[in-house]
Protein backbone atom coordinates (compact mmCIF):
# COMPACT_ATOMS: atom_id res chain seq x y z
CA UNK A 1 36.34 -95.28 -25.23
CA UNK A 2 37.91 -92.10 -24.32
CA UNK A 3 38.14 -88.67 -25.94
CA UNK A 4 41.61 -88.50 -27.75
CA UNK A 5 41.00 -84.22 -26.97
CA UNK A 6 39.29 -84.06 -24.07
CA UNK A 7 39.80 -80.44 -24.51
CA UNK A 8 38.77 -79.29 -27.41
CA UNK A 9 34.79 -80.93 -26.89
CA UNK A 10 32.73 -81.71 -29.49
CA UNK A 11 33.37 -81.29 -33.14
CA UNK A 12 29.88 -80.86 -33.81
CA UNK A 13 28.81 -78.80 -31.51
CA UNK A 14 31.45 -76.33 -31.25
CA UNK A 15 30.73 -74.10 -34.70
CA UNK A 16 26.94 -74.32 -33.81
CA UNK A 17 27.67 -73.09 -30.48
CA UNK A 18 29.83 -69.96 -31.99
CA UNK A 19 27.29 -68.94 -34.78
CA UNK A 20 24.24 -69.07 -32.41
CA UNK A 21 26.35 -67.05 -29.60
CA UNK A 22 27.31 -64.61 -32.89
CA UNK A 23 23.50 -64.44 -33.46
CA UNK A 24 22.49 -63.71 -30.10
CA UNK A 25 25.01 -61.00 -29.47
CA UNK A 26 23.67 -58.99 -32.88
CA UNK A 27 19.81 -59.69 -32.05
CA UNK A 28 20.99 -58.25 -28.18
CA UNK A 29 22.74 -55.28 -29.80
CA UNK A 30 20.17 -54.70 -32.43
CA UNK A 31 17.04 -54.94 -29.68
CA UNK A 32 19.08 -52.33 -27.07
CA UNK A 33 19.37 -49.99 -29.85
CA UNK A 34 15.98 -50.50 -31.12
CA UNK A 35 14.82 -49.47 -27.13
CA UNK A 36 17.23 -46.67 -26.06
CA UNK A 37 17.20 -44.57 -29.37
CA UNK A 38 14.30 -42.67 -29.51
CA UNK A 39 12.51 -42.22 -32.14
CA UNK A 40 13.27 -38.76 -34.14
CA UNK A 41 9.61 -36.56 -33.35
CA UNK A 42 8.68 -33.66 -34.26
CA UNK A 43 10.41 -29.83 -32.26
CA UNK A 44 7.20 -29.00 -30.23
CA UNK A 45 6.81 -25.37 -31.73
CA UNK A 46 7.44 -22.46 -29.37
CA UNK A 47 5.06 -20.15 -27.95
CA UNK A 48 4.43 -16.67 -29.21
CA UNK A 49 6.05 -13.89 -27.18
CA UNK A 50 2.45 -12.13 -27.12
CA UNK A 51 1.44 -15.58 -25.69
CA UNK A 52 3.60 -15.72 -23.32
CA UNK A 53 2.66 -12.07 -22.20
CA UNK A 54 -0.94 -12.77 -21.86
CA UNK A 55 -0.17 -15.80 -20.22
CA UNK A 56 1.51 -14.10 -17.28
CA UNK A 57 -1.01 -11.69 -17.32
CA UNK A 58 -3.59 -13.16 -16.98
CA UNK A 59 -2.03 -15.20 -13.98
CA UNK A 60 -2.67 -14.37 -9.87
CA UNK A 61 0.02 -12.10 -9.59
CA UNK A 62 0.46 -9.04 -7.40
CA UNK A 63 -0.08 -6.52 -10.11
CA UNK A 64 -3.30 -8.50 -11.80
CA UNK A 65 -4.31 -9.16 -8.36
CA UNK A 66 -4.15 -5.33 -7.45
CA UNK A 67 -5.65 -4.52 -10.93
CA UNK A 68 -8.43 -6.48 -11.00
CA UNK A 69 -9.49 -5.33 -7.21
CA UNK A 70 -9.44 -2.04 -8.85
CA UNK A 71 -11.60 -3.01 -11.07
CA UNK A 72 -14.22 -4.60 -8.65
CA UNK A 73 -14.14 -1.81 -6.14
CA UNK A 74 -15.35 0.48 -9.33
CA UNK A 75 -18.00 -2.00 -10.45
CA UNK A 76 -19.50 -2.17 -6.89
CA UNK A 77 -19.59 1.62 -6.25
CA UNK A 78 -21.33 1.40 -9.58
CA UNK A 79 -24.08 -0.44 -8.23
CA UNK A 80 -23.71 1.66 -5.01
CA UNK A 81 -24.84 5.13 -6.89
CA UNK A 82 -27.57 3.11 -8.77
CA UNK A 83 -29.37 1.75 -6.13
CA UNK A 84 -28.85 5.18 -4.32
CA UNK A 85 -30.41 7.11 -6.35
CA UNK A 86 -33.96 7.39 -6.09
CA UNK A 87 -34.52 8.79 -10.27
CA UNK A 88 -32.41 6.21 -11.49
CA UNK A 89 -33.90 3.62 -9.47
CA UNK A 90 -37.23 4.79 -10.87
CA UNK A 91 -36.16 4.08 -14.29
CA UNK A 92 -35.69 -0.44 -12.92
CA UNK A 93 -39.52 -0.23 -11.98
CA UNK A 94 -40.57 -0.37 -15.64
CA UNK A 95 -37.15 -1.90 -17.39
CA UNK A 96 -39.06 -4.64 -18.83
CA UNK A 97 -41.16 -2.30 -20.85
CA UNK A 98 -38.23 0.52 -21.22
CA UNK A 99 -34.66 -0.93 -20.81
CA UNK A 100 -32.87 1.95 -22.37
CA UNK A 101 -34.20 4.40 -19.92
CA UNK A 102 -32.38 2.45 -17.07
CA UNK A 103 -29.83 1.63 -18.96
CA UNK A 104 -28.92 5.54 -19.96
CA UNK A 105 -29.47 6.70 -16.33
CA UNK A 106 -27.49 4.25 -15.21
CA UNK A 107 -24.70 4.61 -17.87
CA UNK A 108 -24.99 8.82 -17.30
CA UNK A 109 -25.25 8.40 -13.62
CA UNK A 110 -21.75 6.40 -13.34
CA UNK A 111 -19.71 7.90 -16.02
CA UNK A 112 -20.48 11.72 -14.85
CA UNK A 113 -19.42 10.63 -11.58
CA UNK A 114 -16.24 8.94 -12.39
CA UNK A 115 -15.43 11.40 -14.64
CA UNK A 116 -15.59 14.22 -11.85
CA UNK A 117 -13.69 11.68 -9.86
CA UNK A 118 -10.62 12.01 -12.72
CA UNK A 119 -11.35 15.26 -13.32
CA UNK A 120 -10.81 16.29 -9.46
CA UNK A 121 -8.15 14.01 -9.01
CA UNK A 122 -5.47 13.88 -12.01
CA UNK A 123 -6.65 15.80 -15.07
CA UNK A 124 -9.69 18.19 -16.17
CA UNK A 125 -9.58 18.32 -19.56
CA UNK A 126 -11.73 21.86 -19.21
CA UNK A 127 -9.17 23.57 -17.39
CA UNK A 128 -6.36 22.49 -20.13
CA UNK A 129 -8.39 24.12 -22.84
CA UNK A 130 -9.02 27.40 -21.34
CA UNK A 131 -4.94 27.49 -20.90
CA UNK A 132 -4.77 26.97 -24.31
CA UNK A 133 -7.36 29.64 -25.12
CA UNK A 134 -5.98 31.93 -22.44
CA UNK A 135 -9.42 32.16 -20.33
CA UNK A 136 -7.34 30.29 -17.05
CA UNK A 137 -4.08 30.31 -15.98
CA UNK A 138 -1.55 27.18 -15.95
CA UNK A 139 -2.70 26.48 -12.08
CA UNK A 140 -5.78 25.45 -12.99
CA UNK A 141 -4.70 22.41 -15.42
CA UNK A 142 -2.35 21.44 -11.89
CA UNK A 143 -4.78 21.93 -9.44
CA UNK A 144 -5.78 18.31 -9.34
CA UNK A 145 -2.17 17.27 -9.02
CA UNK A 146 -2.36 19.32 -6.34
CA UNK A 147 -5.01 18.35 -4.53
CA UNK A 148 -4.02 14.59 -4.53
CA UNK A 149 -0.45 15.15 -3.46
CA UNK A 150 -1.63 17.56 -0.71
CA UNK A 151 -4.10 14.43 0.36
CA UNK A 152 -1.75 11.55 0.01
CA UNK A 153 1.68 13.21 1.91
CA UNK A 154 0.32 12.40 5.32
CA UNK A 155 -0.82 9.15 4.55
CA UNK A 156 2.45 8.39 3.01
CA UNK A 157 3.79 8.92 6.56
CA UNK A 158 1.22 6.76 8.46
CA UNK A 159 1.21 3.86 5.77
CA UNK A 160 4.92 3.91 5.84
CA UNK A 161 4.42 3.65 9.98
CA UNK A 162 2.55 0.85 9.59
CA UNK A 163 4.24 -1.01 7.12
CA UNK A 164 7.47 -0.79 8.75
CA UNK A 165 5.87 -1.92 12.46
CA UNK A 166 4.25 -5.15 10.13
CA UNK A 167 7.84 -6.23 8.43
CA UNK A 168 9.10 -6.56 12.33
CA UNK A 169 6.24 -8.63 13.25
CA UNK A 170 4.21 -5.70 15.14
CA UNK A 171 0.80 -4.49 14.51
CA UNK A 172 0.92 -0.90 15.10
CA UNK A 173 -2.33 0.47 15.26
CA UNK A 174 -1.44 3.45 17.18
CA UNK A 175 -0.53 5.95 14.29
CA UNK A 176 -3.14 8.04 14.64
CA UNK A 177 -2.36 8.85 18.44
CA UNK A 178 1.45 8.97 17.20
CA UNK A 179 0.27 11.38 14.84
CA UNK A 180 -1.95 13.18 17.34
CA UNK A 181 1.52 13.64 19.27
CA UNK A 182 3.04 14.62 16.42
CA UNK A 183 0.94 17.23 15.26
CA UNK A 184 0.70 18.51 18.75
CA UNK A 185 4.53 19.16 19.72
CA UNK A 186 4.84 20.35 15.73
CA UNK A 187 2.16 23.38 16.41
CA UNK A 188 3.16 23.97 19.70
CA UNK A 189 6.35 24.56 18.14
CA UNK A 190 5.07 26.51 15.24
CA UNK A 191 3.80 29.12 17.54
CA UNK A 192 5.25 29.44 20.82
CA UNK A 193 8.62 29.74 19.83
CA UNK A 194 10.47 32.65 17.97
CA UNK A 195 12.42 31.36 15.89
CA UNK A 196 13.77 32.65 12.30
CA UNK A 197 12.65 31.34 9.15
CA UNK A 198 14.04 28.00 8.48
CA UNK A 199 15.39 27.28 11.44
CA UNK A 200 11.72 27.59 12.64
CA UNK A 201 10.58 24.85 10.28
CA UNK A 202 13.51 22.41 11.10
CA UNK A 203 12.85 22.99 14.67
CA UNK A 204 8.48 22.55 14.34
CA UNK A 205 9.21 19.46 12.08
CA UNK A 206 11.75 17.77 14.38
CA UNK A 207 8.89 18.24 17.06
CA UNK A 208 6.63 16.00 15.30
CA UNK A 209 8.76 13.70 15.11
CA UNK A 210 9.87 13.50 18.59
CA UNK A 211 6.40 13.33 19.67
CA UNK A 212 5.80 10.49 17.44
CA UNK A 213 9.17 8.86 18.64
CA UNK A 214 7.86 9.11 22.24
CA UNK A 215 4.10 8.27 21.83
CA UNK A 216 5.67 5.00 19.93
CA UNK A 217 8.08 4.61 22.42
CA UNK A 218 5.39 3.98 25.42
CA UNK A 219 4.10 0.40 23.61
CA UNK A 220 7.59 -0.66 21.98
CA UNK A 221 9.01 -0.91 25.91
CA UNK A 222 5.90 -2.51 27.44
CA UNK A 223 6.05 -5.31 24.34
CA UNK A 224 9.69 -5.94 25.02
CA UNK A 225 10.14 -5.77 28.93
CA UNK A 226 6.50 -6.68 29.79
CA UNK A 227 5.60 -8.68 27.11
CA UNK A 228 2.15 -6.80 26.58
CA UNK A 229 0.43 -6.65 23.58
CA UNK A 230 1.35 -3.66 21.21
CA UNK A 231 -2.51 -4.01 19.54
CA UNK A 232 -3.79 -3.43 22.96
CA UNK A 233 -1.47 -0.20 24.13
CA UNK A 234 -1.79 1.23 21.06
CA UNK A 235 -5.34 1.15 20.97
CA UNK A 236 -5.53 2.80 23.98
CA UNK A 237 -3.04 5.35 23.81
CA UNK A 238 -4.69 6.66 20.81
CA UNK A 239 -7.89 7.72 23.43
CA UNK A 240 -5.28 9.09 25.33
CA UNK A 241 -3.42 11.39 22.57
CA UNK A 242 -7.22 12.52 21.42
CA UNK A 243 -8.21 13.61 24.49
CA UNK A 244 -5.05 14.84 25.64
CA UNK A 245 -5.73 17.19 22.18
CA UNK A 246 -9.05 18.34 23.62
CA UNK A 247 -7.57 19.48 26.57
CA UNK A 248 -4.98 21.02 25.39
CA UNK A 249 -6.64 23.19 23.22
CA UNK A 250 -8.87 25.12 25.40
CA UNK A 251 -5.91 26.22 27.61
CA UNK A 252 -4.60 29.41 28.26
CA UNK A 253 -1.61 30.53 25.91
CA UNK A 254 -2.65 27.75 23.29
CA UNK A 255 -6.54 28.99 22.80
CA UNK A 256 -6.66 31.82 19.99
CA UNK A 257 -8.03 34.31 22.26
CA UNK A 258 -9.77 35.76 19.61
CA UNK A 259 -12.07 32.54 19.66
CA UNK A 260 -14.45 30.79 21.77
CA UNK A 261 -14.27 27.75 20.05
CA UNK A 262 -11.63 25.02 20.68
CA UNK A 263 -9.10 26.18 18.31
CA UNK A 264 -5.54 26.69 18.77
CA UNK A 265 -3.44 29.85 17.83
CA UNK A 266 -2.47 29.82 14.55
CA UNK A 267 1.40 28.46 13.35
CA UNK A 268 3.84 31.12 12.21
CA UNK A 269 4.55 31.35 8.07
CA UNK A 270 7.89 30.72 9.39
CA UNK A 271 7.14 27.24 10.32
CA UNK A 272 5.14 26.68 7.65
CA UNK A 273 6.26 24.38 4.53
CA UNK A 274 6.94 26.22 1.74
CA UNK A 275 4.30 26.01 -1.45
CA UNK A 276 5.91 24.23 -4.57
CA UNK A 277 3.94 25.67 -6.72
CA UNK A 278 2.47 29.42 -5.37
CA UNK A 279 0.26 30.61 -3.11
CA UNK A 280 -2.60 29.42 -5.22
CA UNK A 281 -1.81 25.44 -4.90
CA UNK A 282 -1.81 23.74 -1.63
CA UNK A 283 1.02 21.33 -3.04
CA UNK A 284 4.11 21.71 -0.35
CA UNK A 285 7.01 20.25 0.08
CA UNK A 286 6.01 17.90 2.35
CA UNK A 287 5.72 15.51 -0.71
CA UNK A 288 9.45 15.71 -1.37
CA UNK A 289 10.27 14.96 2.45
CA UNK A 290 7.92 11.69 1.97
CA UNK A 291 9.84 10.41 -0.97
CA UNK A 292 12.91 10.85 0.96
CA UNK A 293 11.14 9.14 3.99
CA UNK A 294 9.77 5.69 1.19
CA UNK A 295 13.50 5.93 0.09
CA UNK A 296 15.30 5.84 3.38
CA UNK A 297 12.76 3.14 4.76
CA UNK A 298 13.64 0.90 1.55
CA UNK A 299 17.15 1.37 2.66
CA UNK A 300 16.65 0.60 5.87
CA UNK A 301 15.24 -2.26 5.28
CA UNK A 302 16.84 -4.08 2.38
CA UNK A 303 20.66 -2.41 2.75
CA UNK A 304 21.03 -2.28 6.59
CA UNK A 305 21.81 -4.31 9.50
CA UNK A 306 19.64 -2.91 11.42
CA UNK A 307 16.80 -4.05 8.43
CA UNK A 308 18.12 -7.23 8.38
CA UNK A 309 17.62 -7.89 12.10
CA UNK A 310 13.99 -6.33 11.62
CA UNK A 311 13.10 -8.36 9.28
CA UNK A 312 14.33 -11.15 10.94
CA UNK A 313 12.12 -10.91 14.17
CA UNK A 314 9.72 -10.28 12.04
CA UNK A 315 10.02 -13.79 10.67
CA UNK A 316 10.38 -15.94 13.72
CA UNK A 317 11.70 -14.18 16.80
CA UNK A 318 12.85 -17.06 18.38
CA UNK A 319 15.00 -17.87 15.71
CA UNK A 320 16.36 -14.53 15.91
CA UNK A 321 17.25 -14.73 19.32
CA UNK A 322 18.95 -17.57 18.86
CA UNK A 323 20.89 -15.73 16.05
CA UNK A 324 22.45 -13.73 18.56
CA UNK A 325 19.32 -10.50 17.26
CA UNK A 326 18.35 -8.64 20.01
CA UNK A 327 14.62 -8.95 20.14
CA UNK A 328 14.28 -6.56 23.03
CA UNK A 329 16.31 -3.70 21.19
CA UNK A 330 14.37 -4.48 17.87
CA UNK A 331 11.08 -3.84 18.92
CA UNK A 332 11.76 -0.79 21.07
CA UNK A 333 13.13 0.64 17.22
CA UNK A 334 10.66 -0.83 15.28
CA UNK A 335 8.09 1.06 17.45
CA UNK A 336 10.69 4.35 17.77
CA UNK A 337 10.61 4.41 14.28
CA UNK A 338 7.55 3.87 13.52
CA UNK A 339 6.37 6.59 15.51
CA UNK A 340 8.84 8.91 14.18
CA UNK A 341 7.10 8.14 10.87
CA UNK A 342 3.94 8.61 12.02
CA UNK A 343 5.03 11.74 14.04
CA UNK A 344 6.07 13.47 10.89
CA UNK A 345 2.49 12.64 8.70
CA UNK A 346 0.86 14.81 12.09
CA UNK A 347 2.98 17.42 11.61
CA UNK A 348 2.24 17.88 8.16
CA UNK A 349 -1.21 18.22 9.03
CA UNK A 350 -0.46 21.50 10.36
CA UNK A 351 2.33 23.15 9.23
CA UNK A 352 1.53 21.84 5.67
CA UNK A 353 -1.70 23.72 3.78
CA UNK A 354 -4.07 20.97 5.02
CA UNK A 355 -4.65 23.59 8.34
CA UNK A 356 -2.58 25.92 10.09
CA UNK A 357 -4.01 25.45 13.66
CA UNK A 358 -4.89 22.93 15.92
CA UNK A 359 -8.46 21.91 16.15
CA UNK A 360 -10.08 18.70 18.02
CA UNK A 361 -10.74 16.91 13.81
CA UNK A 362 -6.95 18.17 12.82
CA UNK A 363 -5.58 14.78 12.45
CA UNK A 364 -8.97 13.60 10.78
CA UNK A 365 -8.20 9.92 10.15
CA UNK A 366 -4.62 9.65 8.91
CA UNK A 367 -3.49 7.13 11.36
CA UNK A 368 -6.12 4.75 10.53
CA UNK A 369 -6.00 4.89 7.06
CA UNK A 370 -2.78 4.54 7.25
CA UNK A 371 -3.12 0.85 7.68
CA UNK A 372 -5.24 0.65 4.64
CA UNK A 373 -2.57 2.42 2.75
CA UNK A 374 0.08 0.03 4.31
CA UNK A 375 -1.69 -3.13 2.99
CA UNK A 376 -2.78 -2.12 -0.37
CA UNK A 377 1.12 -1.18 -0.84
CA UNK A 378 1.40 -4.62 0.84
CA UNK A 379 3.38 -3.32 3.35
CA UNK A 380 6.75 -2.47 0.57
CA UNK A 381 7.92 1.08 0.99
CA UNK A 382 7.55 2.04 -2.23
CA UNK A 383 3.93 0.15 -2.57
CA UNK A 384 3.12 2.09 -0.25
CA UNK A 385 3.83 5.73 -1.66
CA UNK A 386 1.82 4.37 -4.62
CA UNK A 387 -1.34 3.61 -2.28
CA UNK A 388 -1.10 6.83 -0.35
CA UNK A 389 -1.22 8.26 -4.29
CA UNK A 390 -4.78 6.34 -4.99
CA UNK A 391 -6.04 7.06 -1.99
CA UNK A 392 -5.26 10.71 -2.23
CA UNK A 393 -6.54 10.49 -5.54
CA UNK A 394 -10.05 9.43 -4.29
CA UNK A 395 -10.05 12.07 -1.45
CA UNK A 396 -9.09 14.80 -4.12
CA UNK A 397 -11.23 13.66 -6.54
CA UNK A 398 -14.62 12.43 -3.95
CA UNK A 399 -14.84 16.32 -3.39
CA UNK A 400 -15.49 17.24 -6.72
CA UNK A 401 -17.78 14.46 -7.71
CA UNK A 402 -19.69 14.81 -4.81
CA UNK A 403 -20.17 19.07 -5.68
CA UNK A 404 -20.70 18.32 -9.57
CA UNK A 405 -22.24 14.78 -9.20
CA UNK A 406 -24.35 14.87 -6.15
CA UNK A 407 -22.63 11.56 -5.35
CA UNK A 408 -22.29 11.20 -1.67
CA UNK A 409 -18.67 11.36 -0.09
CA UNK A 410 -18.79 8.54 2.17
CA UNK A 411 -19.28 6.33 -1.27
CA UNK A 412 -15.46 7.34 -1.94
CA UNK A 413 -14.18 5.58 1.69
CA UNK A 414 -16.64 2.58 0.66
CA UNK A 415 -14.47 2.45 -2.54
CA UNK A 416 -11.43 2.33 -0.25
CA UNK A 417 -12.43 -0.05 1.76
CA UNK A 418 -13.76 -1.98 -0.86
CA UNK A 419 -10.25 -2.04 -2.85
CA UNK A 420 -8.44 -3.26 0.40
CA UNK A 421 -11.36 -5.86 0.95
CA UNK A 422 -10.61 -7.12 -2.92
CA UNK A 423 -6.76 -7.13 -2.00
CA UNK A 424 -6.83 -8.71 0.87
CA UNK A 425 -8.77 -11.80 -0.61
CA UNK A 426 -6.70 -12.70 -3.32
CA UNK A 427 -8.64 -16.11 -3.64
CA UNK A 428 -11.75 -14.20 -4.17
CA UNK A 429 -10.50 -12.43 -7.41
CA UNK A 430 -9.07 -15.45 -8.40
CA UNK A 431 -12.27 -17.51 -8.25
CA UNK A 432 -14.28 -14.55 -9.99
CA UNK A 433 -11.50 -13.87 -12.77
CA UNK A 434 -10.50 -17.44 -13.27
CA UNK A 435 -6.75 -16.72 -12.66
CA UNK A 436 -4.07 -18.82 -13.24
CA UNK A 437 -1.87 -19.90 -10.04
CA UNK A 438 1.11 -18.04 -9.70
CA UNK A 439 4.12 -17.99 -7.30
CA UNK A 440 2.00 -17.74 -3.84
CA UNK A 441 4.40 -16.05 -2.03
CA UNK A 442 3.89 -12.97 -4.25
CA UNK A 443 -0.22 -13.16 -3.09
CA UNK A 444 0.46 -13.39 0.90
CA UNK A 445 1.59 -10.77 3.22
CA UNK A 446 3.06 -11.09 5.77
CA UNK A 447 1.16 -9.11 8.84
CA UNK A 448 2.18 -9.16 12.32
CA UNK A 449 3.20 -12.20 13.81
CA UNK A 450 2.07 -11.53 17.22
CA UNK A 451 -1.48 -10.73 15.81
């Protein structure tokens, strides 16, 4: 028997069909919302802002990093004057029985000394009373300025030098025959030729920097034409620039025939830099000439062309190249400027206050600290006028400490090289401060490439 509506299906089945397909669809729609709305929760509550602070304080940045190696360097050269001093170290033999005698020598031994080290280097606390009281004068309470900026002007020079040659991938280690050169042409200058006032001093200072320019010259064209290493002609041509010194010296028309001694004729007053603050100060105005020097090398190298293409073959020469960047050119600048830098931290050796003639020591060892200036700054321009600061701080400040304190000088250039050990192993102070991570970019420097 056939279907009379073969179309329509069954009777039967048809309403069941609809109602269950009804049923299905609002179980589907009521399941999909039960699994994509989420269920309402609780706002997580925000952090403090003081939370936050201390958070990214505490944190392996650049400035905790630098901070905290501060910190170390002081604790070591703590232990340093302890264990080098025979009373105090008389005191540990019978701490078991007597801890408080070690523990006030100790404490008295320390704090005296880095106290004179403040005291020497930034403010004496003495001297601003007696102003007050009218038993000193007002130089007195700046005479530790003084000092410091005197110390840290030609190491401002040197670091800059350095830190300049390390952004274009060179590791110039010849400052301190740059500076040699420097300070050589400067004095030679200062005394040979009669000039007038001011004109004098242009002339002496543009010496020093031409004999930097030249002496930096030498290894910029062997490292771009000959491919030779700039670590290696530097080295050397700092032997070369010291003994060229002594030599020079002892001859006739630069020996001060009044002497026997190798000493030099002394440099005219009008080639001498100017005192900022009177003849009692040794503050000159070489520290204004090596703000404007951090200043123009920030400009150079974060507003120029010329920067730009440093910093490129810094980064990957090859690339550079390929860029259409002269590496050839680059270096030869990086290396002319350099020395120019370097150059001008010489002169200021002599026609600042630091000495007025030349003598074999005249440079002492601005060239090579330079290089400890240029990493604590992390080779940044302005970093690096802030090292040349500490560091002239500790020079300034070692002298008195080691007059009132008894404390040895050399412990002030272990401090130094302490700090730049500290700084240079950020993972160490990390470990021993239990850091946080932070952005590791801001914890490496970049040093020369060709190293």
């Amino acid at each position: 028997m056939t279907n009379p509506n073969p179309q329509s299906g069954s009777p039967d089945k048809e309403p069941a069909s609809e109602a269950q397909a009804a049923q299905n669809a609002l179980g589907n729609t009521e399941r999909a919302s039960t699994t994509t709305a989420p269920k309402p929760s609780e706002p997580e509550p925000k952090p403090s802002l003081g939370r936050l602070f201390l958070d990214n304080l505490w944190a392996a940045n650049t400035f905790t990093v630098t901070l905290l190696s501060l910190v170390l360097a002081v604790v070591v050269g703590a232990v340093l004057m302890i264990i080098s001093d025979p009373d105090v170290l008389h005191t540990y033999s019978y701490i078991t029985a007597r801890p408080s005698d070690a523990f006030s020598a100790s404490w008295t031994l320390v704090s005296e000394a880095y106290a004179n080290l403040f005291k020497g280097s930034v403010f004496d606390p003495e001297a601003f009373a007696g102003w007050l009281n009218g038993s000193n004068g007002w130089q007195a309470v700046l005479a530790p300025i003084s000092e410091t900026l005197t110390y840290a002007v030609p190491l401002v020079f040197t670091g800059l030098a350095v830190a300049l040659a390390f952004r274009g991938g060179l590791f110039n280690i010849g400052a301190q025959g740059q500076a040699t050169i420097g300070v050589i042409l400067a004095a030679l200058a200062g005394f040979l030729l009669p000039l007038p006032p001011g004109l004098h001093l242009l002339v002496a200072v543009l010496a020093g920097a031409l004999g930097g320019a030249l002496w930096g010259f030498i290894p910029g064209i062997l490292k771009a034409r000959a491919g030779a290493h700039e670590v290696i002609n530097t080295i050397m041509l700092n032997y070369v620039a010291t003994y060229f010194l002594t030599w020079l010296i002892v001859q006739n028309g630069v020996q001060d025939p009044k002497r026997t001694d190798a000493i030099s004729k002394a440099v005219d007053t009008s080639a001498q830099l100017p005192r900022l603050l009177g003849d009692n100060l040794r503050v000159h105005a070489g520290i204004l000439l090596a703000v404007l020097a951090t200043w123009a090398v920030a400009w150079l190298l974060n507003r120029s062309t010329l920067g730009f293409e440093l910093r490129a073959v810094g980064a990957n020469p090859d690339a550079a190249r390929t860029a259409g960047i002269s590496v050839t050119r680059t270096y030869i600048l990086i290396m002319v400027f350099s020395g120019i830098l370097a150059g001008l931290g010489g002169s200021n050796m002599v026609l600042g206050s630091t000495a007025s003639a030349l003598t074999p020591l005249v440079v002492a060892q601005i060239g090579f600290d330079g290089i400890l200036v240029a990493l604590l700054g992390r080779v940044k321009p302005w970093g690096v006028l802030l090292a040349a600061l500490l560091f002239g701080a500790l020079q300034a400040g070692g002298n008195r400490m080691q007059s009132y304190s008894g404390i040895s000088l050399e412990l002030v250039t272990v401090l130094q090289a302490l700090i730049v050990i500290f700084i240079a192993a950020p993972a160490l102070v990390k470990a021993i401060f239990q850091l946080r991570a932070a952005r590791a970019a801001r914890l490496q420097t970049s040093l020369a490439k060709g190293w």
